[in-house]
C-alpha atoms as a PDB file:
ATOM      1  CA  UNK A   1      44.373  33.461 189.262  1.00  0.00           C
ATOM      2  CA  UNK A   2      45.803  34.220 185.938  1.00  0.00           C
ATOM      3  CA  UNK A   3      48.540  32.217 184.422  1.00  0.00           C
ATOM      4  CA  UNK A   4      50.385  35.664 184.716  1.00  0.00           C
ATOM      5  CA  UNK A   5      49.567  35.995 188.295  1.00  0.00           C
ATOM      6  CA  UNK A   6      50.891  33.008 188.925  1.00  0.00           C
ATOM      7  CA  UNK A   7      54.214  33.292 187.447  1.00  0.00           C
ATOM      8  CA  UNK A   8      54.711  36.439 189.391  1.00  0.00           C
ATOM      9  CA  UNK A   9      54.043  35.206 192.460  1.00  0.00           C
ATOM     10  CA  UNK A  10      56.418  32.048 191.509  1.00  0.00           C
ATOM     11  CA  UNK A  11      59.149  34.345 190.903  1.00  0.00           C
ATOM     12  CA  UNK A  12      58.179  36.825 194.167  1.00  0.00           C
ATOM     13  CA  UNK A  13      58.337  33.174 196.628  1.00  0.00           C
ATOM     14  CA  UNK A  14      61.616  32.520 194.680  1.00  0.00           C
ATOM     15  CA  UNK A  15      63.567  35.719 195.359  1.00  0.00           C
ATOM     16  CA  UNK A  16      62.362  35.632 198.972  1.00  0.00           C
ATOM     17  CA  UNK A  17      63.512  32.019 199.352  1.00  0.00           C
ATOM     18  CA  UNK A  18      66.971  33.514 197.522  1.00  0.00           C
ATOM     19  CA  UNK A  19      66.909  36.314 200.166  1.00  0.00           C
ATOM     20  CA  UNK A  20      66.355  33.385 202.832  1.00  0.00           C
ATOM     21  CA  UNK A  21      69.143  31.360 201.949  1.00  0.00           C
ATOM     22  CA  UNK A  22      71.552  34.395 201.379  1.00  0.00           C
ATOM     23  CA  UNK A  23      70.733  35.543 205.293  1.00  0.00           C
ATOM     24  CA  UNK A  24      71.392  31.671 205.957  1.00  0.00           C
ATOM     25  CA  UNK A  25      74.781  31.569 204.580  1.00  0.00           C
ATOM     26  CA  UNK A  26      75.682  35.017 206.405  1.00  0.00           C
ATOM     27  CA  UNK A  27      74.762  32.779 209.357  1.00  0.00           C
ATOM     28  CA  UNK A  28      76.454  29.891 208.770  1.00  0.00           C
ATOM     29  CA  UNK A  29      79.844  29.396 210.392  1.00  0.00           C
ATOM     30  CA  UNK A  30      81.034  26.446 208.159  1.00  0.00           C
ATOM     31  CA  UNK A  31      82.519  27.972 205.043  1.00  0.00           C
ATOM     32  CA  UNK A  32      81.577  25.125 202.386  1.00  0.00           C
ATOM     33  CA  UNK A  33      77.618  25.235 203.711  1.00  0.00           C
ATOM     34  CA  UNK A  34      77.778  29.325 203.315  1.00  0.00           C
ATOM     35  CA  UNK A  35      79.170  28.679 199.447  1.00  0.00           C
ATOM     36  CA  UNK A  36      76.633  25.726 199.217  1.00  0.00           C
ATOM     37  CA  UNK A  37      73.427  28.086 200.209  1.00  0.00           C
ATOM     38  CA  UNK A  38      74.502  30.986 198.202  1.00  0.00           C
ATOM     39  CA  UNK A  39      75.442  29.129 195.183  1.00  0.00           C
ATOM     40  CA  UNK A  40      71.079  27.776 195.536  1.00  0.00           C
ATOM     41  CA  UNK A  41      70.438  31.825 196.513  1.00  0.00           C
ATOM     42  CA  UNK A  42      71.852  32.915 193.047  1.00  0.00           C
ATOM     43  CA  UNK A  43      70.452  30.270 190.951  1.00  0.00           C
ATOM     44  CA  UNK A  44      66.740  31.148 192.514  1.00  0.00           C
ATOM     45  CA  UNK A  45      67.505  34.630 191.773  1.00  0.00           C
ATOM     46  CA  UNK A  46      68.641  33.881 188.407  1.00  0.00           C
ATOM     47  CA  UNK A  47      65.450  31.792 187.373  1.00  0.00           C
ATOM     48  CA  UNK A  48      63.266  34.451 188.848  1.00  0.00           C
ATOM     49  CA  UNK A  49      64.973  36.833 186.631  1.00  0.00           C
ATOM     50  CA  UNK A  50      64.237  34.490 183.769  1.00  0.00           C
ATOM     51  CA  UNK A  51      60.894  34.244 184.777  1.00  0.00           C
ATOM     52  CA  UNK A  52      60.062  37.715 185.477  1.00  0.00           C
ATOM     53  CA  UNK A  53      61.480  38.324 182.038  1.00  0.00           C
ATOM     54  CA  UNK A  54      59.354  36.224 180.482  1.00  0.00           C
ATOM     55  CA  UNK A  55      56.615  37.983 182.183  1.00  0.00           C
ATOM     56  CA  UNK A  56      57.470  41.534 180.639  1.00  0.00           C
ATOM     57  CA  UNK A  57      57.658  40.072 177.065  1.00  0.00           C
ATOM     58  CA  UNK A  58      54.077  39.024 177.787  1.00  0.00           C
ATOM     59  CA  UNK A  59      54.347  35.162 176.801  1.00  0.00           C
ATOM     60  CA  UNK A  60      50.335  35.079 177.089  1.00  0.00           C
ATOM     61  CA  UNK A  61      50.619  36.639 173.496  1.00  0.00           C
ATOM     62  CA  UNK A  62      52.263  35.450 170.309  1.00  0.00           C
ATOM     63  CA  UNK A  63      55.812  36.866 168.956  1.00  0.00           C
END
């Protein structure tokens, strides 16, 4: 797999595990777990952002 490939599918497993951990905090009937899980949800979504990102600008090739 390409070093592209693989970054994509690092930042696909991280917004799933984002989408996981968002559905667990709906769940959750304790108030400072549901903050805890979507605090981790957002920051996974934010570094797959970053990543994906990085992806479009193509870091394979020189600026």
């Amino acid at each position: 797999m390409s070093v592209a490939g693989e970054s994509q599918g690092r930042s696909r497993q991280m917004r799933e595990k984002a989408k996981e951990l968002n559905a667990a905090a709906e769940r959750s009937t304790d108030p400072d777990e549901s903050r805890r899980l979507r605090e981790k949800a957002g920051r996974l979504q934010a570094q797959s952002e970053q990543e994906s990102r990085m992806d479009d600008r193509g870091m394979d090739h020189p600026l």
